[in-house]
N, C-alpha and C. Protein backbone atom coordinates (compact mmCIF):
# COMPACT_ATOMS: atom_id res chain seq x y z
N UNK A 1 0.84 -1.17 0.00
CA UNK A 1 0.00 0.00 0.00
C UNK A 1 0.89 1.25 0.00
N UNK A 2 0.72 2.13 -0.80
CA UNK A 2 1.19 3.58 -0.36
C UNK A 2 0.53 4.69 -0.45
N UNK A 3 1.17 5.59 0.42
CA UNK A 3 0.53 6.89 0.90
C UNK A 3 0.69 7.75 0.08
N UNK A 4 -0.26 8.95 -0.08
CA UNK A 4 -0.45 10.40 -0.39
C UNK A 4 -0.56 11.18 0.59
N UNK A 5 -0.13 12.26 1.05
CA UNK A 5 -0.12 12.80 1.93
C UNK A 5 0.31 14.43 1.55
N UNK A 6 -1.19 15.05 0.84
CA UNK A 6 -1.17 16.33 0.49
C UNK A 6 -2.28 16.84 0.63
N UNK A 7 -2.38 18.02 0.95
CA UNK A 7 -3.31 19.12 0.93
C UNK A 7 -4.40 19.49 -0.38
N UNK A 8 -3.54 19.31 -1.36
CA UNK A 8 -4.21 19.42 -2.62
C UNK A 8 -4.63 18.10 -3.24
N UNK A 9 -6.24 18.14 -3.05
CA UNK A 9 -6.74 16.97 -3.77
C UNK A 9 -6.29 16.49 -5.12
N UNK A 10 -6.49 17.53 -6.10
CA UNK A 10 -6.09 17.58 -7.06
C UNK A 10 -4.43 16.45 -7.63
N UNK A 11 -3.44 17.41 -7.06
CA UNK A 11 -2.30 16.78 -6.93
C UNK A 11 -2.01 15.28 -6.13
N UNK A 12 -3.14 15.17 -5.31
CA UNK A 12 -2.86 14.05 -4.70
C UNK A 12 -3.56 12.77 -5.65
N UNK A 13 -4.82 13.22 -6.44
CA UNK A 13 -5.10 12.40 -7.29
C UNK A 13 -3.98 11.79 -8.49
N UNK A 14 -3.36 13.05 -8.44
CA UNK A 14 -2.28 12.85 -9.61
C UNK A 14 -1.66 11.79 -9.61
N UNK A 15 -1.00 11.74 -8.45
CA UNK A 15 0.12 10.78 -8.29
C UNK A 15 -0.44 9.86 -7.66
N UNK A 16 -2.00 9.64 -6.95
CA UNK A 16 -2.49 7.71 -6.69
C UNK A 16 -2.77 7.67 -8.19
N UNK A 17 -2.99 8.44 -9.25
CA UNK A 17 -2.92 7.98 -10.22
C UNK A 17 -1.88 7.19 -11.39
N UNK A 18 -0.51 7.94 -10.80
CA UNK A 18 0.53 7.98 -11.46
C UNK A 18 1.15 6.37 -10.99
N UNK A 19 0.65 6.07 -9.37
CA UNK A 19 0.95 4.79 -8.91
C UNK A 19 0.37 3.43 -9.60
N UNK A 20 -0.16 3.75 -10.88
CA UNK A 20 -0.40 2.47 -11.64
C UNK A 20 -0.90 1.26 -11.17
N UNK A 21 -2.07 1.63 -10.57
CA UNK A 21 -3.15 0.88 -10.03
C UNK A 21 -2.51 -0.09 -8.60
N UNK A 22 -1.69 0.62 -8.30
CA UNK A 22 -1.49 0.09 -6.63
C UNK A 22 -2.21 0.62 -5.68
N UNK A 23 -2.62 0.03 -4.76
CA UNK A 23 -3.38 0.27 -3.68
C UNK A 23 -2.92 1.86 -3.06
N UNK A 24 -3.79 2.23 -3.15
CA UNK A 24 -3.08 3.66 -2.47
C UNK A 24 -4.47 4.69 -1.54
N UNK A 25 -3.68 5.11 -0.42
CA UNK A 25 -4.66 6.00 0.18
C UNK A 25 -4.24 7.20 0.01
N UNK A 26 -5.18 7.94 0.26
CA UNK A 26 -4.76 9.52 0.10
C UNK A 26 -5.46 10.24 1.47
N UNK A 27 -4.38 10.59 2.08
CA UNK A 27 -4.38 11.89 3.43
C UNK A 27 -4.47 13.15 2.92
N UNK A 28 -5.07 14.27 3.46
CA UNK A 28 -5.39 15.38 3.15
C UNK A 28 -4.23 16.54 4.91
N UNK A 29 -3.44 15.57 5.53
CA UNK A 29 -2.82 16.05 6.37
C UNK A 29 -2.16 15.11 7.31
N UNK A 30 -0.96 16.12 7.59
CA UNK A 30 -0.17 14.87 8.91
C UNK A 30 -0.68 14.04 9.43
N UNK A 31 -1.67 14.25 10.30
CA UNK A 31 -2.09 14.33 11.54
C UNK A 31 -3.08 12.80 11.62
N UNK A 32 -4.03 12.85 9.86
CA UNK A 32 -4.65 11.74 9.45
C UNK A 32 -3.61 10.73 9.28
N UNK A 33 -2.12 10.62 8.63
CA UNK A 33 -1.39 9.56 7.72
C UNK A 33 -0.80 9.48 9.28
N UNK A 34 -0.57 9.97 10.08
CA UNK A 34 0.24 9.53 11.58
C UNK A 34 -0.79 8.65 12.08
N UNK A 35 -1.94 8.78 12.20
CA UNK A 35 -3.49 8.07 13.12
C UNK A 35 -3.36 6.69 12.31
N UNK A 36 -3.13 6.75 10.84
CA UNK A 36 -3.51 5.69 9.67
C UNK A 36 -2.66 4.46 10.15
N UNK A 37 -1.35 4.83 10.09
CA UNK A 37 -0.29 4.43 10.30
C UNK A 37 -0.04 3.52 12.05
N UNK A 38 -1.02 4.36 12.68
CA UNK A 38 -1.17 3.18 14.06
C UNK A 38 -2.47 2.34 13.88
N UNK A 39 -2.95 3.01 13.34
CA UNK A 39 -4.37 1.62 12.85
C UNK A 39 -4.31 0.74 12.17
N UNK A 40 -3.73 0.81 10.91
CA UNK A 40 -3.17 0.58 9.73
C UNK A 40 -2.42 -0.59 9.70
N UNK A 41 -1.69 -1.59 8.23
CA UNK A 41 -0.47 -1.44 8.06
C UNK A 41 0.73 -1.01 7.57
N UNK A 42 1.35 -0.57 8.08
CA UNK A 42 2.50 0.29 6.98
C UNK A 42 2.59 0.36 5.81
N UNK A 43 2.57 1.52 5.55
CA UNK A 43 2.56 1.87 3.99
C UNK A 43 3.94 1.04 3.40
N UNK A 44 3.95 0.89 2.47
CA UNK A 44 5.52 0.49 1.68
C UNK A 44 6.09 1.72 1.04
N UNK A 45 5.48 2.31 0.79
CA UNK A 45 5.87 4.44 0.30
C UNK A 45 5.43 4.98 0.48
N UNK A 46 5.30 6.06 0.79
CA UNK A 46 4.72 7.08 1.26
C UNK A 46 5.22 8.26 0.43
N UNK A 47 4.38 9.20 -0.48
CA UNK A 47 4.48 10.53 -1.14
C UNK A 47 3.75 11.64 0.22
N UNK A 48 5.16 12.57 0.14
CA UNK A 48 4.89 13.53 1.08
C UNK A 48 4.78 14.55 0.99
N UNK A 49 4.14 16.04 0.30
CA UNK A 49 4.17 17.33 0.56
C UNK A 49 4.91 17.83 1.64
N UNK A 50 5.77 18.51 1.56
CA UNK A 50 6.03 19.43 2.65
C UNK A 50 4.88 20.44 3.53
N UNK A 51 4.43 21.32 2.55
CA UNK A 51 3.62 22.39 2.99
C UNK A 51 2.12 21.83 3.23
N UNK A 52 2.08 21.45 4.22
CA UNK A 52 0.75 21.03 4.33
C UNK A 52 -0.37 21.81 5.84
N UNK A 53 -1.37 21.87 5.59
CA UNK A 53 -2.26 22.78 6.28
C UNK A 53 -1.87 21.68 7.91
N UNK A 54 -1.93 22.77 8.89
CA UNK A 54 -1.31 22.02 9.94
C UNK A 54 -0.11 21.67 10.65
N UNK A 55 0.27 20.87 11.15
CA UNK A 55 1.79 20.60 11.09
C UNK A 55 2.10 19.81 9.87
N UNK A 56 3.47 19.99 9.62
CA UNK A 56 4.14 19.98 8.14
C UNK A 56 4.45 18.92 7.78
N UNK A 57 5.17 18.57 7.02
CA UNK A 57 5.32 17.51 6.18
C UNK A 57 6.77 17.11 7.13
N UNK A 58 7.51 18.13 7.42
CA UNK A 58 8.72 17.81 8.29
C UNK A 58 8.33 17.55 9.50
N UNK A 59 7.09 17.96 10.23
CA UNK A 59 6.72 17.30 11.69
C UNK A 59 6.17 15.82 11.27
N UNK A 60 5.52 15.68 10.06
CA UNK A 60 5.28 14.44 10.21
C UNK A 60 6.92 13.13 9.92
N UNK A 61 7.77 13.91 9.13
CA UNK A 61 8.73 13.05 9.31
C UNK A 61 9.75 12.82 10.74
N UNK A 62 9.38 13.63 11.20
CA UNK A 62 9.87 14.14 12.91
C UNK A 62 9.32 12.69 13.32
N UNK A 63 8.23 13.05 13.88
CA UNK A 63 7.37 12.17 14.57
C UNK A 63 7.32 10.26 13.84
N UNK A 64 7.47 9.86 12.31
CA UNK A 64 7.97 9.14 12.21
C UNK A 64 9.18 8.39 12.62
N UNK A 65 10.10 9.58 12.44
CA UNK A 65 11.49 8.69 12.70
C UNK A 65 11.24 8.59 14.23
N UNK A 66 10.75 8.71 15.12
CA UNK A 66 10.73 8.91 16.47
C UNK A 66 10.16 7.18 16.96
N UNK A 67 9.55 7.05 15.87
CA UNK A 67 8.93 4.97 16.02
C UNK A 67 9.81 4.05 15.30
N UNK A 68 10.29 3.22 15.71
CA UNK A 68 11.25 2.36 15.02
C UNK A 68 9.93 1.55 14.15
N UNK A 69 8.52 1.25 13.75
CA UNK A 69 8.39 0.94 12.53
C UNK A 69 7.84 1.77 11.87
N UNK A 70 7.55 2.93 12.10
CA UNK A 70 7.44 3.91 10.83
C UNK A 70 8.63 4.27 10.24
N UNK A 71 9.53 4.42 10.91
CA UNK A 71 11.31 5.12 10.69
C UNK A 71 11.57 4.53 9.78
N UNK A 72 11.12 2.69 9.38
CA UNK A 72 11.46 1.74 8.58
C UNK A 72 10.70 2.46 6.74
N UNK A 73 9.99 3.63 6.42
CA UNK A 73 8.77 3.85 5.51
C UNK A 73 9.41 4.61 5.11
N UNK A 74 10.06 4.44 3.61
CA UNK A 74 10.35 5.15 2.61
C UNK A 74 9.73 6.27 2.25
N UNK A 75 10.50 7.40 2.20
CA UNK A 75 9.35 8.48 1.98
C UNK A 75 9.82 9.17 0.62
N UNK A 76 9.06 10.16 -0.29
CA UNK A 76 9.58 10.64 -1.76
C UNK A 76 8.80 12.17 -0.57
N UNK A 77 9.55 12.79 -0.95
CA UNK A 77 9.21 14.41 -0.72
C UNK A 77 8.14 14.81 -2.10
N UNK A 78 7.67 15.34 -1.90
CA UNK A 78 6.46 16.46 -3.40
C UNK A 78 6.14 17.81 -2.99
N UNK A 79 7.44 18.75 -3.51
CA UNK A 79 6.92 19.86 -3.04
C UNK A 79 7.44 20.94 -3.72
N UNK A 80 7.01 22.11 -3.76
CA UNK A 80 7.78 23.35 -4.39
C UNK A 80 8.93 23.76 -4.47
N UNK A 81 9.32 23.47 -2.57
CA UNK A 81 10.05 24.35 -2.00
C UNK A 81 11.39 23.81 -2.81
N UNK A 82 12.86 24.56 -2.45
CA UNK A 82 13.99 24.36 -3.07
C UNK A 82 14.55 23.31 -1.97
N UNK A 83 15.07 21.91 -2.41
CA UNK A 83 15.41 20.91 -1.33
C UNK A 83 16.76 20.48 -1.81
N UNK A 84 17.31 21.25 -2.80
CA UNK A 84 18.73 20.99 -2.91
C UNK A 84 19.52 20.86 -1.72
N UNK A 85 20.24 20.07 -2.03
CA UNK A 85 21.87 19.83 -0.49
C UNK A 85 20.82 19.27 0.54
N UNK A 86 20.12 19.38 0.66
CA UNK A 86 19.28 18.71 2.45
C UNK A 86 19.66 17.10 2.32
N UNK A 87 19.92 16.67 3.21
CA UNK A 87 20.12 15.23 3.46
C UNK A 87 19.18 15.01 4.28
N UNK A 88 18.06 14.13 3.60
CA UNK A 88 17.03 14.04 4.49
C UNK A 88 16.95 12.80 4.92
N UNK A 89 17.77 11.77 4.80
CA UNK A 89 18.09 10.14 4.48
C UNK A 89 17.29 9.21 5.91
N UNK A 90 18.29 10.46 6.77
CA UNK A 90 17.83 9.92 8.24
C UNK A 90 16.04 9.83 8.87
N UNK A 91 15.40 10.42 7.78
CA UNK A 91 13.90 10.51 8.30
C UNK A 91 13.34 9.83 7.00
N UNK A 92 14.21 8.64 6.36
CA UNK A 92 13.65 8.25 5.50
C UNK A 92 13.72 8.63 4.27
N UNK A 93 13.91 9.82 4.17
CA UNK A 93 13.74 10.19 2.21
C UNK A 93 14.57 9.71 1.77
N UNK A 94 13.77 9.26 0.92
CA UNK A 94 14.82 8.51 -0.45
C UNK A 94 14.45 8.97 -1.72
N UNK A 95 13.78 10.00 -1.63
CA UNK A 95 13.76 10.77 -3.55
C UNK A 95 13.19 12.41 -2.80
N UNK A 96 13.25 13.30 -3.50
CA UNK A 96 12.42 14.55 -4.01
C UNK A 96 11.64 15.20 -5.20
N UNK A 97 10.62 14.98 -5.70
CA UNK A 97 10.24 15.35 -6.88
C UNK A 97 9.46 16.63 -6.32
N UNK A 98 10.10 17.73 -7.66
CA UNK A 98 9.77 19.33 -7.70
C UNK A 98 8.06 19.08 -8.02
N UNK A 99 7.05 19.29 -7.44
CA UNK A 99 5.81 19.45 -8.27
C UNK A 99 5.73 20.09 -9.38
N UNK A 100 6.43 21.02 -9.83
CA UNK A 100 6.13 21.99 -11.01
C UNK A 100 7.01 21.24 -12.00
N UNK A 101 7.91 20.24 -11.74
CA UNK A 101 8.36 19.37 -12.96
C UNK A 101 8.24 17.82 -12.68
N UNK A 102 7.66 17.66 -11.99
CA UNK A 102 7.38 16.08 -11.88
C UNK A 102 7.08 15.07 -12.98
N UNK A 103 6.36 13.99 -13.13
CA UNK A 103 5.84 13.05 -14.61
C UNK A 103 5.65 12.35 -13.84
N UNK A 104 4.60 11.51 -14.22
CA UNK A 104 4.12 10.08 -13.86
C UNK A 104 4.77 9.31 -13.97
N UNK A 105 5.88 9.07 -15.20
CA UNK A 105 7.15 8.18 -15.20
C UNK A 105 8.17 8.50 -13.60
N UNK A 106 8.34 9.72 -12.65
CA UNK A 106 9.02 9.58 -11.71
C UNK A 106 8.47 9.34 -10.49
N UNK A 107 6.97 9.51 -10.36
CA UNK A 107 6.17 8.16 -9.44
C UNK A 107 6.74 6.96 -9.59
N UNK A 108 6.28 6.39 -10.69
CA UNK A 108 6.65 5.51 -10.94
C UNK A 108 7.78 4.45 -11.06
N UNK A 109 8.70 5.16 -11.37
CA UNK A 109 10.23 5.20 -10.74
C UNK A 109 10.29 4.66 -9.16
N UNK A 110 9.91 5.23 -8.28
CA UNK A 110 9.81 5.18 -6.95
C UNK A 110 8.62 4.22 -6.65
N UNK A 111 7.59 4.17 -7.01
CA UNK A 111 7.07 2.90 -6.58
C UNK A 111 7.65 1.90 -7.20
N UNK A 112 8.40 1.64 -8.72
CA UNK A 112 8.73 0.45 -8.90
C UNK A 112 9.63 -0.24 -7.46
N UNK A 113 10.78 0.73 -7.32
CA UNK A 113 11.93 0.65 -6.87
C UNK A 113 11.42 0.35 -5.12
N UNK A 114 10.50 0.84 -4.38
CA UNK A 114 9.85 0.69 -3.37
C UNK A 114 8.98 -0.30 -2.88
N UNK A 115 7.66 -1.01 -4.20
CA UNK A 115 7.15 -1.69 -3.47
C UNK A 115 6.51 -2.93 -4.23
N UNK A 116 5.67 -3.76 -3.70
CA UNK A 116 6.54 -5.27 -4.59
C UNK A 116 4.90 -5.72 -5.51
């Protein structure tokens, strides 16, 4: 299963779309994909916005790495902001895609490479 975890419906359709008919949920905020995630079972990826209404896309990676089995959940960043040089490795990221140049081929990319 993997996550969406954006503010913008729109965009979030994009990319459960772009995930090529894998199971996918879509969060509209932290606060829901943190609750999901103890009810739940772990996502195998997780797509993350930064800027999200609420606490952020970086509190929710906060508060992940803080559980040894969420810490284990690959995360792809999706966001505007400029994320050059950040090493975000330790809270999981393992990609960044710019929204304003993204493709469905670099979803895709990342779920191949992520989940089975």
């Amino acid at each position: 299963m993997i996550y969406v975890v954006d503010d913008d419906v729109i965009m979030a359709k994009c990319i459960a779309r772009a995930c090529g008919g894998r199971e996918v949920k879509i969060y509209g905020n932290a606060i829901e994909a943190m609750e999901a995630m103890s009810d739940d079972e772990l996502p195998e990826l997780m797509f993350l916005d930064i800027l999200l209404v609420g606490p952020d896309g970086f509190t929710l990676l906060n508060e992940m790495a803080s559980y040894a089995d969420t810490a284990s959940v690959p995360v792809v960043l999706v966001t505007s902001l400029n994320m050059e040089g950040r090493d975000l490795s330790e809270y999981g990221v393992v990609g960044v895609l710019e929204k304003e140049t993204m493709r469905p081929e670099d979803v895709r990319h990342y779920v191949d490479q992520y989940t089975k």
